[in-house]
N, C-alpha and C. Protein backbone atom coordinates (compact mmCIF):
# COMPACT_ATOMS: atom_id res chain seq x y z
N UNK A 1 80.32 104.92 46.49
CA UNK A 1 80.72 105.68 47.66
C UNK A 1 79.92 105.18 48.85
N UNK A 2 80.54 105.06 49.78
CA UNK A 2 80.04 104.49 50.87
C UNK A 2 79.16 105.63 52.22
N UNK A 3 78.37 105.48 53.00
CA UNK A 3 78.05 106.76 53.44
C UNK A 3 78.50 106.63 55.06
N UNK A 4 79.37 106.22 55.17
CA UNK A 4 80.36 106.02 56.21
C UNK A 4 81.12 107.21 56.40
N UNK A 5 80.93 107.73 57.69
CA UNK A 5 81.60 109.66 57.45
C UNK A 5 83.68 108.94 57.29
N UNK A 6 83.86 108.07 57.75
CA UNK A 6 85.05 107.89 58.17
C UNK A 6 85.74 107.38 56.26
N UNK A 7 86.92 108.28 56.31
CA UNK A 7 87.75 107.59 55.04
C UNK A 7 88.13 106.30 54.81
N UNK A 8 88.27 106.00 53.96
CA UNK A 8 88.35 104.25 53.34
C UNK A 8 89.91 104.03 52.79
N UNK A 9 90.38 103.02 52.93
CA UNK A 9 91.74 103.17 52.37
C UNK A 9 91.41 102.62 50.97
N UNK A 10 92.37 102.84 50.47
CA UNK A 10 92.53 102.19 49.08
C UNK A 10 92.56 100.98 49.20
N UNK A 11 91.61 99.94 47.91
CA UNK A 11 91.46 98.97 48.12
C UNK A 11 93.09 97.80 48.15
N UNK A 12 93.79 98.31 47.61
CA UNK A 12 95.38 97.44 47.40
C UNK A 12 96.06 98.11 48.50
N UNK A 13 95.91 99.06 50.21
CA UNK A 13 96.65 99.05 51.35
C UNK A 13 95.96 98.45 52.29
N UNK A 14 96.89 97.49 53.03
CA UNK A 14 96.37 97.31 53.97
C UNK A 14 96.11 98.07 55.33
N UNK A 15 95.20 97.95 56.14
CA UNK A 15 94.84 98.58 57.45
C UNK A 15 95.68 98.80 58.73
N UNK A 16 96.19 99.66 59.26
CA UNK A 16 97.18 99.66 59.80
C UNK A 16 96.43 98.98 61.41
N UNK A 17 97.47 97.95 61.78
CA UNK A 17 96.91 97.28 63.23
C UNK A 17 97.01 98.19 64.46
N UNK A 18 95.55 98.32 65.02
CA UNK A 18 95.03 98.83 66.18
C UNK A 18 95.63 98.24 67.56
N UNK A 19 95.95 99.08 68.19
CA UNK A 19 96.98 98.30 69.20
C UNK A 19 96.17 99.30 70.63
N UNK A 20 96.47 98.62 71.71
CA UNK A 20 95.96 99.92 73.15
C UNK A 20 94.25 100.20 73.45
N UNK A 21 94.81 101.39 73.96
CA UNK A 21 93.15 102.07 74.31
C UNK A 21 92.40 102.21 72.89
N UNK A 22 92.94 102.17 71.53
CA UNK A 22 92.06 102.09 70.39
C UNK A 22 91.58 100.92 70.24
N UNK A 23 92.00 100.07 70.84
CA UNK A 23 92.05 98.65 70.25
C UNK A 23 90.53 98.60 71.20
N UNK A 24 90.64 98.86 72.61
CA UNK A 24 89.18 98.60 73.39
C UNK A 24 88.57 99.68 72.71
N UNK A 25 88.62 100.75 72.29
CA UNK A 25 87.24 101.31 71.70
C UNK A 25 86.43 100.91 70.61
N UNK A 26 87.14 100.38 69.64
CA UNK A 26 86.80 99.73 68.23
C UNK A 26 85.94 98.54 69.03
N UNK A 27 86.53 98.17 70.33
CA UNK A 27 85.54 96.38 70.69
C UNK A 27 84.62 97.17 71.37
N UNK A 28 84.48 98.51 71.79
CA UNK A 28 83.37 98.73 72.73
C UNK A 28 82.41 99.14 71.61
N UNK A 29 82.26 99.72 70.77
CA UNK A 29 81.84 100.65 69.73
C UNK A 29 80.91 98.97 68.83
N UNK A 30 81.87 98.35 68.67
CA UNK A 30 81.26 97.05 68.01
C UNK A 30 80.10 96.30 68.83
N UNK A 31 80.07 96.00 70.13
CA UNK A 31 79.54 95.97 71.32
C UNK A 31 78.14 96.52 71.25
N UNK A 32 78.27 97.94 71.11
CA UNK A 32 77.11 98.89 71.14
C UNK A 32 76.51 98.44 70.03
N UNK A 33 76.81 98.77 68.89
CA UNK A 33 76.30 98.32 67.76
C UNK A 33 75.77 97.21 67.87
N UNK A 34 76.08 96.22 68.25
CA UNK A 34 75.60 94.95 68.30
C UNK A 34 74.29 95.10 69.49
N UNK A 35 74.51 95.01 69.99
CA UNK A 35 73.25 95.91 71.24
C UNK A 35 72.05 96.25 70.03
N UNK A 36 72.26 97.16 69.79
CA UNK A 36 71.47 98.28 69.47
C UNK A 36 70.78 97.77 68.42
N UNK A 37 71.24 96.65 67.30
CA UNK A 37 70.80 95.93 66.49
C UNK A 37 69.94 94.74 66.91
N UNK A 38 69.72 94.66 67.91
CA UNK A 38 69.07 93.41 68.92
C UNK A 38 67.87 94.32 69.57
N UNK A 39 68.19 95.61 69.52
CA UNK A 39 66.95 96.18 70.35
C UNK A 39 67.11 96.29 71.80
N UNK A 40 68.23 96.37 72.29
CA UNK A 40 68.71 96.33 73.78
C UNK A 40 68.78 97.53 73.82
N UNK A 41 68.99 98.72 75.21
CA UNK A 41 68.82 100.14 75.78
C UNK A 41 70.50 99.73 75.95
N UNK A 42 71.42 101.13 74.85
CA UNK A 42 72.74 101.00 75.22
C UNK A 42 73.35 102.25 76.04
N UNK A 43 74.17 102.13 76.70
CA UNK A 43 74.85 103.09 77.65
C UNK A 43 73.95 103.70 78.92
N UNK A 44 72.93 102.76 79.40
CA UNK A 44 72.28 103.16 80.50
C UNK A 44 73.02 102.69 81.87
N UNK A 45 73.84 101.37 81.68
CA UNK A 45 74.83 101.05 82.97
C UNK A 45 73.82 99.83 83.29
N UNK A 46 74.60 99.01 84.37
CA UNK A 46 73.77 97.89 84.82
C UNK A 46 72.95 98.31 85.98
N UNK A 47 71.93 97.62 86.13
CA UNK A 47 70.95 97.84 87.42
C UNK A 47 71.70 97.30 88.45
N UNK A 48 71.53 97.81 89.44
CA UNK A 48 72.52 97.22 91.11
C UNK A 48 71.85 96.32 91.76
N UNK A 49 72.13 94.85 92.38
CA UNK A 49 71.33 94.19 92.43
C UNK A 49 70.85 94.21 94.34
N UNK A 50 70.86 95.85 94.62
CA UNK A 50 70.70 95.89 95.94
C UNK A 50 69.03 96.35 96.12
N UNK A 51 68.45 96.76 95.00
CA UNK A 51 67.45 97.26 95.26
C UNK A 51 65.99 96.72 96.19
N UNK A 52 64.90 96.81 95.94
CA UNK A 52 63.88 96.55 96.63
C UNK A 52 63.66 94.73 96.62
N UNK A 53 63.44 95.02 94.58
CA UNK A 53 63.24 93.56 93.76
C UNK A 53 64.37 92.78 93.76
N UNK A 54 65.29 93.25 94.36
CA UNK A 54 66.88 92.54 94.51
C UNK A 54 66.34 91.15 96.18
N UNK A 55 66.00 92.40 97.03
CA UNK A 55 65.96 91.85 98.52
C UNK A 55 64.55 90.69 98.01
N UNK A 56 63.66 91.11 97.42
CA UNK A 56 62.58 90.41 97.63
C UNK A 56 62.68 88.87 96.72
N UNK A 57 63.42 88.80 96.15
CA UNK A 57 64.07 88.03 94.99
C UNK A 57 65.08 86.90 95.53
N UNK A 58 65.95 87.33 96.58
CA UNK A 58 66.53 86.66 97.50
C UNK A 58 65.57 86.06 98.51
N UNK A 59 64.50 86.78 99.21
CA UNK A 59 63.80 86.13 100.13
C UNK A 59 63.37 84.63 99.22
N UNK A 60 63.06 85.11 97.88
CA UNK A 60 62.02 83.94 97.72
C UNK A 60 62.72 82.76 97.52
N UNK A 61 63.97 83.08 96.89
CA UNK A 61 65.01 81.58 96.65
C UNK A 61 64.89 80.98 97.96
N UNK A 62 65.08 81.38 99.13
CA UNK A 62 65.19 80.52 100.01
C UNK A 62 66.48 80.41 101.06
N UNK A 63 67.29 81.11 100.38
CA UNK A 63 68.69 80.72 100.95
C UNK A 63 69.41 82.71 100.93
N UNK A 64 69.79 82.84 101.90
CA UNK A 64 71.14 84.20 102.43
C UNK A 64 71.58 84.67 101.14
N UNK A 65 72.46 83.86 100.66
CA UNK A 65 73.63 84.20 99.54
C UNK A 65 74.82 84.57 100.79
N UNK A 66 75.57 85.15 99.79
CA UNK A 66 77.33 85.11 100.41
C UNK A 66 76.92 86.38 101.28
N UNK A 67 76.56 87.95 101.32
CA UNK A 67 76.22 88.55 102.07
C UNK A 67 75.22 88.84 103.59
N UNK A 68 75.32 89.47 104.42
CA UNK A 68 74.66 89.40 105.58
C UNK A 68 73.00 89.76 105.83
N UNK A 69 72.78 88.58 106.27
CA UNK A 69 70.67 88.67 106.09
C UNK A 69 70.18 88.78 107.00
N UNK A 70 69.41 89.30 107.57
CA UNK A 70 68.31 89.40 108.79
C UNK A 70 67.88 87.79 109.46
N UNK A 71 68.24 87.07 108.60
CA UNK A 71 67.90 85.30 108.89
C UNK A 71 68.96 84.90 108.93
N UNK A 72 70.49 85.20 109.21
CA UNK A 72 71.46 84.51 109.22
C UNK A 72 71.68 84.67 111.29
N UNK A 73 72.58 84.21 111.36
CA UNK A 73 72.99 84.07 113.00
C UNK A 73 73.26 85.37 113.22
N UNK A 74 72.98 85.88 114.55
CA UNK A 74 72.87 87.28 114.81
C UNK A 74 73.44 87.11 116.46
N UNK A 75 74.16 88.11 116.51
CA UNK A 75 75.07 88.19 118.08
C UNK A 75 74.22 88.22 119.03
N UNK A 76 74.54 87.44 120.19
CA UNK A 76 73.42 87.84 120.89
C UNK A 76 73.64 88.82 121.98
N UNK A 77 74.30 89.52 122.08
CA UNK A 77 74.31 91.53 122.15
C UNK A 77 73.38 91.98 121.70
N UNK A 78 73.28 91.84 120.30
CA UNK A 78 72.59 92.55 119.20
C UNK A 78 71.25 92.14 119.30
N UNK A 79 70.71 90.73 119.57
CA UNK A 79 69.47 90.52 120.24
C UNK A 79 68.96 90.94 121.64
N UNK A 80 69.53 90.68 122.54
CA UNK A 80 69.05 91.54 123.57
C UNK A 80 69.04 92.75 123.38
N UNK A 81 69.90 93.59 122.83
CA UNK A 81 69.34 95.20 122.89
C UNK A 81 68.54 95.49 121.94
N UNK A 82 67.97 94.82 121.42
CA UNK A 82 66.92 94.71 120.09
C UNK A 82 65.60 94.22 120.71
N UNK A 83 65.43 93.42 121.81
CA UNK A 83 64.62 93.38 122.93
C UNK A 83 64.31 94.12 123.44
N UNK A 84 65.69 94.34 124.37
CA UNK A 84 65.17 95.70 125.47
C UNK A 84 64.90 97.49 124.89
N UNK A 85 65.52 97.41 123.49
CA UNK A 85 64.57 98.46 122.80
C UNK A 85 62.98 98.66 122.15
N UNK A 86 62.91 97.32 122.20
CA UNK A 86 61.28 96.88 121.85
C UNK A 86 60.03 96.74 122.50
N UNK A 87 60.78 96.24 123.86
CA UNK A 87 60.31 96.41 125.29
C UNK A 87 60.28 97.69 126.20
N UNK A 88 60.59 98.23 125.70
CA UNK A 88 61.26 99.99 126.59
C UNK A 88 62.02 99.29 127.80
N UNK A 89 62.75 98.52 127.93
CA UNK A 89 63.94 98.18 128.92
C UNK A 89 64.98 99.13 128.48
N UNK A 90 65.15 99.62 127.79
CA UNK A 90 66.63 100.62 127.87
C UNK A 90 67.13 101.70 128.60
N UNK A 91 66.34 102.12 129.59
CA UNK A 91 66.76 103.30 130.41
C UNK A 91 67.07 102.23 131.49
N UNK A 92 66.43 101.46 132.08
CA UNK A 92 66.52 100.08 132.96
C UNK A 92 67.97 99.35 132.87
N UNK A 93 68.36 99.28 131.54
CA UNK A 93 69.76 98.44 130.83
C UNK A 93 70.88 99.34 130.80
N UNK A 94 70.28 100.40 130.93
CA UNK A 94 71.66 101.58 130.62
C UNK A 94 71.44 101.54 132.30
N UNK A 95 71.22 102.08 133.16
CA UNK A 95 71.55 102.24 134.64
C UNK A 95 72.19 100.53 134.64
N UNK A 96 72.01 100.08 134.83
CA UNK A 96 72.58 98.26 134.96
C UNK A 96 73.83 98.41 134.51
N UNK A 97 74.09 98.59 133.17
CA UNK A 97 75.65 99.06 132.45
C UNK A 97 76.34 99.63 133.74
N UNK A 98 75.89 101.06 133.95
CA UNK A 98 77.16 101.91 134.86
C UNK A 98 77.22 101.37 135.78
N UNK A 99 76.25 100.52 135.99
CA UNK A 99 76.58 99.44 137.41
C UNK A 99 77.34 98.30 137.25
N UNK A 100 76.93 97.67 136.72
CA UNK A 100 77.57 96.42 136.52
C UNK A 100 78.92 96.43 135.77
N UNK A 101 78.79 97.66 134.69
CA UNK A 101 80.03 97.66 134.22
C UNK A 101 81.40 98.63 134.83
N UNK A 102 81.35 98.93 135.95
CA UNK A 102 81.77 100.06 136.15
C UNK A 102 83.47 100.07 135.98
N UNK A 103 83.76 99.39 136.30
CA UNK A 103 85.18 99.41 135.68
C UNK A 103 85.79 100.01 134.45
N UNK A 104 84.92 99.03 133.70
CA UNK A 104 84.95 99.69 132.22
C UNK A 104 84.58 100.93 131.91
N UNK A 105 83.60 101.31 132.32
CA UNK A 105 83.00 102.59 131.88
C UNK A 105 83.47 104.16 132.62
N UNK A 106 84.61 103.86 133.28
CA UNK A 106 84.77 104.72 134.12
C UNK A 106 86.72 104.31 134.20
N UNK A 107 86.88 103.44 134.05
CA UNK A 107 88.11 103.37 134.21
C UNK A 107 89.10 102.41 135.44
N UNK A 108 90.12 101.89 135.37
CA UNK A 108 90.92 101.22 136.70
C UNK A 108 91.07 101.75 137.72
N UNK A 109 91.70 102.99 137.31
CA UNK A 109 92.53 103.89 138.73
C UNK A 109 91.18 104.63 139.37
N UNK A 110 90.21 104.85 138.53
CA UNK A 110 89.43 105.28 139.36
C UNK A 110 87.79 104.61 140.28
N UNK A 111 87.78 103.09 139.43
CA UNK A 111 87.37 101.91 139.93
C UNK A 111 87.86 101.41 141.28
N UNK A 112 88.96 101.27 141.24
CA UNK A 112 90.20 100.64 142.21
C UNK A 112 89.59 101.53 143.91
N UNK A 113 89.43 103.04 143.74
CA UNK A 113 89.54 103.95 144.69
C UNK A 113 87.78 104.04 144.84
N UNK A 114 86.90 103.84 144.00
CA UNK A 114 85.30 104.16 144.15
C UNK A 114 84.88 103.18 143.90
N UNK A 115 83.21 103.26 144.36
CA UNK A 115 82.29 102.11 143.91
C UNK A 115 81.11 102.81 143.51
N UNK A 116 79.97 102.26 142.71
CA UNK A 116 78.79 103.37 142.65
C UNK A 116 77.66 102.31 144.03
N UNK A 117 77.16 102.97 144.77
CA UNK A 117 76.26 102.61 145.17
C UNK A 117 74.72 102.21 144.90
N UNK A 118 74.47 102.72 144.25
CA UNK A 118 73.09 103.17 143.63
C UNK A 118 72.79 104.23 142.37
N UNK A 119 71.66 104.40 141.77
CA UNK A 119 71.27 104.96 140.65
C UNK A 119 69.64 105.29 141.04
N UNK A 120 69.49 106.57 141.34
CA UNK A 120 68.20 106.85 141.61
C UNK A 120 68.39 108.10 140.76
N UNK A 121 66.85 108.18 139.86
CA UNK A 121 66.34 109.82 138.93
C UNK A 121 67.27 110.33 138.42
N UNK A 122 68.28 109.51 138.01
CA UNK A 122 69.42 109.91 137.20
C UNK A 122 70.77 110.75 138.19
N UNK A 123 70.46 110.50 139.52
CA UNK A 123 71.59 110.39 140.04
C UNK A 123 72.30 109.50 140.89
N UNK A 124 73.44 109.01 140.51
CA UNK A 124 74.31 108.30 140.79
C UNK A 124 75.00 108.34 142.09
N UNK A 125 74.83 107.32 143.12
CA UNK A 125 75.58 107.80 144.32
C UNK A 125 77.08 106.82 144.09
N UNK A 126 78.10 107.52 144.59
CA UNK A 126 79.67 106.68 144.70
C UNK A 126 80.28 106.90 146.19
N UNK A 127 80.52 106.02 146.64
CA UNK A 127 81.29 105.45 147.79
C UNK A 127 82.47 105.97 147.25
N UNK A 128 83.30 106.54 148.07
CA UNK A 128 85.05 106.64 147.71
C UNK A 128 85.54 106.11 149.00
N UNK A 129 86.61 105.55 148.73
CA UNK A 129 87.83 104.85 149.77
C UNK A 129 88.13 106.24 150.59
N UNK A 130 88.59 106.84 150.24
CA UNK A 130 88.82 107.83 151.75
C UNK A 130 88.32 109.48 151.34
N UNK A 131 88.61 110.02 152.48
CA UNK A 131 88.02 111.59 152.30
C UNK A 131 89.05 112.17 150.88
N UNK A 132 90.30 111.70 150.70
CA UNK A 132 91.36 112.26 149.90
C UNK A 132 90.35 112.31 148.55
N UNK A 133 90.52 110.68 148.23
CA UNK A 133 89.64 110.41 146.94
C UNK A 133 87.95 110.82 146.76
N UNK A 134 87.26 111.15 147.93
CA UNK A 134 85.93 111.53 147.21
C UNK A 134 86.15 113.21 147.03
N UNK A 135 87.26 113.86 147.53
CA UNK A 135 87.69 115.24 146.78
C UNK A 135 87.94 115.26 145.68
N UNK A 136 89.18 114.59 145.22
CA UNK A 136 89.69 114.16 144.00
C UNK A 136 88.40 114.10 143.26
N UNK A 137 87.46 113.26 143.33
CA UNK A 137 86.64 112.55 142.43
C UNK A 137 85.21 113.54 142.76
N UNK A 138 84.98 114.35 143.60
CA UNK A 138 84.39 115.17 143.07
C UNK A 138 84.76 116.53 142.19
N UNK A 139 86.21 117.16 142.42
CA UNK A 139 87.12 117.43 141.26
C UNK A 139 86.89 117.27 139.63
N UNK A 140 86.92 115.75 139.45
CA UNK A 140 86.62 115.15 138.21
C UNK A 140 85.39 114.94 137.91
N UNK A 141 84.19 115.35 138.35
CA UNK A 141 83.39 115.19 138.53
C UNK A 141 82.73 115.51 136.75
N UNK A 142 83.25 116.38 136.30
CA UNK A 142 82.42 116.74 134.91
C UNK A 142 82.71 115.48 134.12
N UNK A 143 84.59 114.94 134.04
CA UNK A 143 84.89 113.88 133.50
C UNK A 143 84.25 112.64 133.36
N UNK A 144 83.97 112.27 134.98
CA UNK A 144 83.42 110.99 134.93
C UNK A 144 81.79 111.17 134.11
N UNK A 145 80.89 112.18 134.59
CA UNK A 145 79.63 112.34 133.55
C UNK A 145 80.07 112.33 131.98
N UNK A 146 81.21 112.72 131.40
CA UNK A 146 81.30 112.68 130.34
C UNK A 146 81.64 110.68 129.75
N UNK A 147 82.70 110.40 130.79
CA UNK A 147 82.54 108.78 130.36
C UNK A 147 81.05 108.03 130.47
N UNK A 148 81.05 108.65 131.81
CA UNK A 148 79.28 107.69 131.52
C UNK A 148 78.48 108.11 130.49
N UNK A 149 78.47 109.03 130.00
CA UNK A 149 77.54 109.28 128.94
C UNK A 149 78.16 108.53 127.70
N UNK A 150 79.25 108.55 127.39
CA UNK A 150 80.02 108.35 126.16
C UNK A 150 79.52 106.73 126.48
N UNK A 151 79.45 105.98 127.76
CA UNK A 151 79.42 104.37 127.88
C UNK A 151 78.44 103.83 127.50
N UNK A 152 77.08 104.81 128.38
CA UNK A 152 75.39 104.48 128.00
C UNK A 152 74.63 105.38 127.40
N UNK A 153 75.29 106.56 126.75
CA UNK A 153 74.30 107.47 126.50
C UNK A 153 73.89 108.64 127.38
N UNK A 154 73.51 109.74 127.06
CA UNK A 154 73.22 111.07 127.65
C UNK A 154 71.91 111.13 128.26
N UNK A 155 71.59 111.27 128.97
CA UNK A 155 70.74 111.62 130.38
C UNK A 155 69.98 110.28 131.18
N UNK A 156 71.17 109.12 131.25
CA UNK A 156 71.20 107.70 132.42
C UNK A 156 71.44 108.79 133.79
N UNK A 157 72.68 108.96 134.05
CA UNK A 157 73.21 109.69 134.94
C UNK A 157 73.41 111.42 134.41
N UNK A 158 72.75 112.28 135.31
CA UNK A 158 72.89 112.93 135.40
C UNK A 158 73.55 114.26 136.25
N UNK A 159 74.15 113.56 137.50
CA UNK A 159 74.71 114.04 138.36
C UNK A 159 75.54 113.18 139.41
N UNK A 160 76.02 113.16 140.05
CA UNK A 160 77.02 112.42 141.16
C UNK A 160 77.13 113.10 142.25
N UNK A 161 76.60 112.05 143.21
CA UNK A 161 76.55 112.27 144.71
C UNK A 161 77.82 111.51 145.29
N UNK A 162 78.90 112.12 145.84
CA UNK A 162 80.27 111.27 146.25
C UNK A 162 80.34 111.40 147.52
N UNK A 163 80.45 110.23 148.09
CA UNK A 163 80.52 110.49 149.61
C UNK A 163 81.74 109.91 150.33
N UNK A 164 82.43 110.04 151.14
CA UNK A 164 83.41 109.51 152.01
C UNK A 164 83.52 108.22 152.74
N UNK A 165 83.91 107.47 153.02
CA UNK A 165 84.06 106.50 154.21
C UNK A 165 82.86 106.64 155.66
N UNK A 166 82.32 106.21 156.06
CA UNK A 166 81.84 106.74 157.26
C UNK A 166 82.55 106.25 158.34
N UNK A 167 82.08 107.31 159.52
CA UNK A 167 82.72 107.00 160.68
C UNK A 167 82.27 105.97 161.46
N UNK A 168 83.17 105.23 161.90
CA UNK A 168 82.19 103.27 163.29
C UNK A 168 81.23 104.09 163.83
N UNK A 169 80.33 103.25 164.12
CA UNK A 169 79.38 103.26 165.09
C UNK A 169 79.49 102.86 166.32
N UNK A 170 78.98 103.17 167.37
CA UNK A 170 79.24 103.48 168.84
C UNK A 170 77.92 102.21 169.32
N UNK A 171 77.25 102.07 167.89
CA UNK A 171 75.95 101.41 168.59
C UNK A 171 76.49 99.60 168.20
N UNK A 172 76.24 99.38 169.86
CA UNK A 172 76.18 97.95 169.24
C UNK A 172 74.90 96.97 169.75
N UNK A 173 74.36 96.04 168.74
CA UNK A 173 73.41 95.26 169.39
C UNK A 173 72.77 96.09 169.27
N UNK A 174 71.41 94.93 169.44
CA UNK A 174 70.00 95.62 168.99
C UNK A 174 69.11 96.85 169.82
N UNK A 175 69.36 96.74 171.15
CA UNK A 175 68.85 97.33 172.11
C UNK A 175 69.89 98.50 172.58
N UNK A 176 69.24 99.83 172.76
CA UNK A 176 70.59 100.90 172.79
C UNK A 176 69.27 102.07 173.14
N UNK A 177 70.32 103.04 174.19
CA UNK A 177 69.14 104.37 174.61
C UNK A 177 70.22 105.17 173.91
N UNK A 178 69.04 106.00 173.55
CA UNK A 178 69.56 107.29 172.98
C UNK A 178 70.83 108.26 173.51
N UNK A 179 71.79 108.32 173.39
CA UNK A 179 72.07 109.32 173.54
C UNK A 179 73.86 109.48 173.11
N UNK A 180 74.52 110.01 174.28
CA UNK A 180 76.22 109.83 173.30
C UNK A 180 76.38 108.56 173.86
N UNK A 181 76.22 107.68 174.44
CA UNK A 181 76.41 106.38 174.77
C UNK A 181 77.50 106.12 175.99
N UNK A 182 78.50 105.20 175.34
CA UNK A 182 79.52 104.69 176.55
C UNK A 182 80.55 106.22 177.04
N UNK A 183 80.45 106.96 176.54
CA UNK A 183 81.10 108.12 176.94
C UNK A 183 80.85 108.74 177.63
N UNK A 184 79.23 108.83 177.98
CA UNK A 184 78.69 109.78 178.82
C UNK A 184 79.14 109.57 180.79
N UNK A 185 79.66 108.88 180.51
CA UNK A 185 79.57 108.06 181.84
C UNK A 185 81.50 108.39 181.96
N UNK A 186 82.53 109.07 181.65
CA UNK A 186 83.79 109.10 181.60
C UNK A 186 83.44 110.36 182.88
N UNK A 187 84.84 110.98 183.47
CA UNK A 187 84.99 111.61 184.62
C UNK A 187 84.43 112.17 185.80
């Protein structure tokens, strides 16, 4: 008698053929066994080769591999703001953005009609094309703080100073007396 919990056929039938999902368990089961007779740890899963001794293991070969490395070519976006975060340039780089980028960060139709002038203590001065549009655009006024923030981040700009067109000047040339000027002198 064998001490195998599983029944035995009679020695004159043959074994009926394992076909399917039985067929991989009988090879996984054989597998283990075989493992386990070698002295190997079975059903613990494979180690992931992302870990600590993974990265440090790659440094030492010498070479990247097929995935992305700190030593492979790097955008150079991604280096300069890796600079100017290292440097404390980033409050400096974010005012520059709403400037330089302003189109983008704010939009066409409303690019087209404004300009920003300046960026002082987190407020923003804008030129508008006529009295119509610096209404309008002080109107929108929560909007546009919400694009600029969404462009550079929350507290670059903190407020908007919008001003109108100004009116000509009466003064011309360097030398001029005070007062209402060529008018004073009418009837």
């Amino acid at each position: 008698m064998t001490d195998d919990s599983e029944p035995t056929a009679p020695a004159g039938t043959p074994e009926p053929e394992v076909k399917g999902i039985d067929l991989a368990r009988r090879a996984l089961e054989e597998a283990r066994a075989a493992a386990k007779a070698s002295g190997k740890s079975v059903g613990q899963g494979r180690r992931s080769g992302t870990g600590v001794r993974a990265l440090r293991a790659r440094r030492r070969r010498g070479w990247s591999g097929p995935g992305p490395d700190d030593r492979d070519p790097q955008p150079f976006g991604a280096l300069t703001s890796a600079l100017a975060k290292q440097r404390g340039w980033s409050p400096k780089v974010s005012e520059g953005t709403v400037l330089g980028r302003w189109v983008q960060v704010v939009g066409e139709d409303i690019a087209a009609h404004a300009e920003p002038t300046g960026l002082r203590d987190g407020i923003l001065s804008v030129s508008a094309e006529s009295t119509a549009w610096a209404t309008q655009l002080r109107m929108m006024q929560s909007q546009i703080l919400a694009k600029i923030a969404a462009a550079v981040g929350n507290g670059v700009v903190k407020s908007l100073r919008i001003t109108g067109p100004t009116a000509p000047s009466w003064r011309k040339g360097e030398r001029h007396i005070r007062g209402r000027g060529p008018r004073d002198t009418y009837g």
